[in-house]
C-alpha atoms as a PDB file:
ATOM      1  CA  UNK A   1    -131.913 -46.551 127.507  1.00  0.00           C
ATOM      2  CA  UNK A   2    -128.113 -46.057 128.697  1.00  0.00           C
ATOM      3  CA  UNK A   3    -128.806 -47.705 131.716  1.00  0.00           C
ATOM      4  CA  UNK A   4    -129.031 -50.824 129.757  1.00  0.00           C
ATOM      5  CA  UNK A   5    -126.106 -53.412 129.220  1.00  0.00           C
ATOM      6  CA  UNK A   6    -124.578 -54.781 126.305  1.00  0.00           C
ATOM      7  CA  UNK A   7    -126.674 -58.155 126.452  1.00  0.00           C
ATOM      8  CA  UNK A   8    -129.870 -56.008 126.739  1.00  0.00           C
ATOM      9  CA  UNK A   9    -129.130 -53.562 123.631  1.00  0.00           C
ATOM     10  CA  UNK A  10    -128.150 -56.730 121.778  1.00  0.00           C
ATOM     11  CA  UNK A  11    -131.474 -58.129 122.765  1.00  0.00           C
ATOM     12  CA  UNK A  12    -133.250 -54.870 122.211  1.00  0.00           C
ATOM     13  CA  UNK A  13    -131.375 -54.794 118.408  1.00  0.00           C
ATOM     14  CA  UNK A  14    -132.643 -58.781 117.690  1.00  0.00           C
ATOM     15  CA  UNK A  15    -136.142 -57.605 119.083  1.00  0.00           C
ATOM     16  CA  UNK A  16    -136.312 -54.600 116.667  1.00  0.00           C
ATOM     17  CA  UNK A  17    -134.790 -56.626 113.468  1.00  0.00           C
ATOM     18  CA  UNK A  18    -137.293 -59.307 114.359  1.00  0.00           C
ATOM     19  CA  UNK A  19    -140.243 -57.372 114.090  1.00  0.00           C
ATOM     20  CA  UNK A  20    -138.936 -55.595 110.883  1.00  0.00           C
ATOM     21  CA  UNK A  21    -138.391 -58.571 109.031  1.00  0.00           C
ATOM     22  CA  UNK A  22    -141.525 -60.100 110.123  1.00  0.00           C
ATOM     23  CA  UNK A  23    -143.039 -57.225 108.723  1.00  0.00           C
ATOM     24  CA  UNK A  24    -141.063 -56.939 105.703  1.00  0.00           C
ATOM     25  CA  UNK A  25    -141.658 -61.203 104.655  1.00  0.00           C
ATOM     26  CA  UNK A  26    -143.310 -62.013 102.199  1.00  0.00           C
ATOM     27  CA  UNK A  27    -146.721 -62.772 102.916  1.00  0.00           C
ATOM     28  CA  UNK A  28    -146.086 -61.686 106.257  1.00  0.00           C
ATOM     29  CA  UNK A  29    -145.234 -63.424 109.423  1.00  0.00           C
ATOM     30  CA  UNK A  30    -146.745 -64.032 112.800  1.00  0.00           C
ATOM     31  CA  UNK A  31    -146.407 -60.338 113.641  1.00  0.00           C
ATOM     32  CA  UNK A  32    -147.967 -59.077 110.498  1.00  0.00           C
ATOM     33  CA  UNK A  33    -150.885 -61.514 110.478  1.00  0.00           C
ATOM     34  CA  UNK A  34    -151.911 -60.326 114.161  1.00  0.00           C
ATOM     35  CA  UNK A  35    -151.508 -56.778 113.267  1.00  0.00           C
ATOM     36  CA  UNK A  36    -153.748 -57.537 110.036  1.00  0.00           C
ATOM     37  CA  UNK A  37    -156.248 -58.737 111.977  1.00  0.00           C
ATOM     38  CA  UNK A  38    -156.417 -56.229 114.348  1.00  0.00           C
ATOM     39  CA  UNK A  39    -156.420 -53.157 112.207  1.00  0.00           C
ATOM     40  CA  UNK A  40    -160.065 -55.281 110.556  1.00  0.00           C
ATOM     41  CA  UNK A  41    -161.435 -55.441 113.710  1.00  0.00           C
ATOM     42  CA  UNK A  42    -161.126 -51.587 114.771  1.00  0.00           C
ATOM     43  CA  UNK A  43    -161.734 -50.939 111.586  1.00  0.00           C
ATOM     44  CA  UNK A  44    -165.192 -53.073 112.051  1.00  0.00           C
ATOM     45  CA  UNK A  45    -165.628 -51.253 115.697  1.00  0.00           C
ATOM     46  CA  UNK A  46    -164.886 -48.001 114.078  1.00  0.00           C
ATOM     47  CA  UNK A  47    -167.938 -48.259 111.316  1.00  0.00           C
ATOM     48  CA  UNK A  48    -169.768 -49.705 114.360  1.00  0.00           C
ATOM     49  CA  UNK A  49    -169.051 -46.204 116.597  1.00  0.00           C
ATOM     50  CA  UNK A  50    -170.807 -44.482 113.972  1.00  0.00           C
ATOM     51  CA  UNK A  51    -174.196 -45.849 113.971  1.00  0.00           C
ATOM     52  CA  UNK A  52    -174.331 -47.116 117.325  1.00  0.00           C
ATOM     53  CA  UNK A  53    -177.238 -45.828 120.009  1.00  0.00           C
ATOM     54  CA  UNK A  54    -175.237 -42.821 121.926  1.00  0.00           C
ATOM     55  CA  UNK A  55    -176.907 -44.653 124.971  1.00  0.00           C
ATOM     56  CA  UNK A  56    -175.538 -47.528 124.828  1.00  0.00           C
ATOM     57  CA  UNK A  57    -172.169 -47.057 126.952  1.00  0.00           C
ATOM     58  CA  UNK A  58    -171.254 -50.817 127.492  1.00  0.00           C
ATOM     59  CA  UNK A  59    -171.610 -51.331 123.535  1.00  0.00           C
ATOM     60  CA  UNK A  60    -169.086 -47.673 122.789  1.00  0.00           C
ATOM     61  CA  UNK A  61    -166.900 -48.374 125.476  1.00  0.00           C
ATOM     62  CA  UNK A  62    -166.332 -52.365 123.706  1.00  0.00           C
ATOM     63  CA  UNK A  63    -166.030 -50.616 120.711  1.00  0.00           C
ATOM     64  CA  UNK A  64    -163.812 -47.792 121.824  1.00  0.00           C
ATOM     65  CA  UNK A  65    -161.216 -50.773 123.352  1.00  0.00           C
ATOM     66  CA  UNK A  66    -161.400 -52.520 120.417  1.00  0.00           C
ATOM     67  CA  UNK A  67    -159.717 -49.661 118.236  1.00  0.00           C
ATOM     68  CA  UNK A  68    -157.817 -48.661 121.261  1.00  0.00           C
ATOM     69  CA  UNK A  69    -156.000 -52.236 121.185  1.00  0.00           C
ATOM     70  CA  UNK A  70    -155.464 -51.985 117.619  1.00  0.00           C
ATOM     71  CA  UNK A  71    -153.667 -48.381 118.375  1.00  0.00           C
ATOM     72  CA  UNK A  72    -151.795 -49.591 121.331  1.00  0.00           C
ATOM     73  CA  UNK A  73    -149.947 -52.534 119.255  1.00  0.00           C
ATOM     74  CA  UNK A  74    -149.147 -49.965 116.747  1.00  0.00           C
ATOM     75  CA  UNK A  75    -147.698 -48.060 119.311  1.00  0.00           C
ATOM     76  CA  UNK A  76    -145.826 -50.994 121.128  1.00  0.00           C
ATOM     77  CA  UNK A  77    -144.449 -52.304 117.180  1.00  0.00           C
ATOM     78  CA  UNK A  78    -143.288 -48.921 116.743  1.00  0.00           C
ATOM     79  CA  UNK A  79    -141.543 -48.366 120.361  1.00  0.00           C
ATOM     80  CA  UNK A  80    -139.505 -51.899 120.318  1.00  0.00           C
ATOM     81  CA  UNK A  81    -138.407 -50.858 116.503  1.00  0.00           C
ATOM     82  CA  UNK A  82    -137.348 -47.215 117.528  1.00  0.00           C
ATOM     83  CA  UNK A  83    -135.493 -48.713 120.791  1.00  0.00           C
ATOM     84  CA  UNK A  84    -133.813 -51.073 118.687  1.00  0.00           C
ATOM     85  CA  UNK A  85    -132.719 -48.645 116.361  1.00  0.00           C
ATOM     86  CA  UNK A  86    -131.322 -46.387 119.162  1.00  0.00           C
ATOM     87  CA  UNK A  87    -129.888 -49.361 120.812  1.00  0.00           C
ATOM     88  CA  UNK A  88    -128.029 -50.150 117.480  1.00  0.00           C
ATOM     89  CA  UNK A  89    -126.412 -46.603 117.384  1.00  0.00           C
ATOM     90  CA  UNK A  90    -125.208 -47.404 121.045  1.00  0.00           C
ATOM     91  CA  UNK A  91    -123.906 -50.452 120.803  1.00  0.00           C
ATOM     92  CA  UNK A  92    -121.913 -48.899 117.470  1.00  0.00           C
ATOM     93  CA  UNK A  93    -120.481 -46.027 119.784  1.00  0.00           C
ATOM     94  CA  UNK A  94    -119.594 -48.248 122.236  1.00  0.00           C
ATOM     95  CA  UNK A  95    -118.152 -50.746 120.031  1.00  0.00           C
ATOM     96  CA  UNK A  96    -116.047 -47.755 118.455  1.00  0.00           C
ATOM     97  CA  UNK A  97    -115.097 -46.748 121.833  1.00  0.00           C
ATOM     98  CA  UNK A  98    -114.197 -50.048 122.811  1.00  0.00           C
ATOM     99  CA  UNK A  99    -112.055 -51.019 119.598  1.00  0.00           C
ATOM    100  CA  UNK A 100    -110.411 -47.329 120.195  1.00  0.00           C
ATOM    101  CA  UNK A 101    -109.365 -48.380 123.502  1.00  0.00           C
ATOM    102  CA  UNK A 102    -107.998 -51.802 122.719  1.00  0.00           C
ATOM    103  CA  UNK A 103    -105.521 -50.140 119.860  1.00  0.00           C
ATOM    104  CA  UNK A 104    -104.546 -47.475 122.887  1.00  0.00           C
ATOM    105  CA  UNK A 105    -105.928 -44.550 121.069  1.00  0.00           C
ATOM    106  CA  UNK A 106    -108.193 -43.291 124.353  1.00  0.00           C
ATOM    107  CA  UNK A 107    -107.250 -43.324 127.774  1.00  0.00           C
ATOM    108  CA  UNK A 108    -109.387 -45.619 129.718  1.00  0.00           C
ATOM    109  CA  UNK A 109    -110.669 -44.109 132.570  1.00  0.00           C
ATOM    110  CA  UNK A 110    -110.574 -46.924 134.811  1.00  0.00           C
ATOM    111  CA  UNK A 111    -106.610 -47.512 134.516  1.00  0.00           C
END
């Protein structure tokens, strides 16, 4: 993620804050409602897994994808919030950094 510039670790932050207060509103937002909905449908594909005919590979694969989607946006929710939240501690280093600089208490490397 320190290949990324300011713009895109302030975009990263928004992203991450975004998603958090969506998550955190009350009675949800857009975010929340999709992930809602998801978790009920692997939740449906996981009681399905259990009683479904072990020959019937079309119907466990379907149902296997259905709780792997629900998984995978987990996983997505959670990577945009954690890169946010490392973004966030960049952007304050380099905002200390930069502030340090301006008052002349660093040497700037490129003078």
């Amino acid at each position: 993620m320190s290949d990324l510039s300011y713009e895109d670790l302030l975009r990263t932050v928004d992203l991450a804050a975004q998603i958090h207060g969506d998550l955190l509103a009350k009675g949800g937002g857009p975010v929340a409602h999709i992930l809602k909905r998801a978790r009920g449908e692997a939740a449906e594909a996981l009681a399905a897994l259990i009683v479904v005919d072990p020959t019937q590979v079309e119907e466990i694969r379907k149902l296997q994808n259905e709780v792997n989607r629900y998984r995978d946006l987990v996983r997505f929710l959670s990577d945009a919030v954690s890169a946010g939240l490392e973004a966030e501690t960049m952007l304050s280093k380099e905002d200390r950094e930069d502030l340090l600089e301006t008052l002349g208490l660093t040497e700037n490397p490129d003078s």
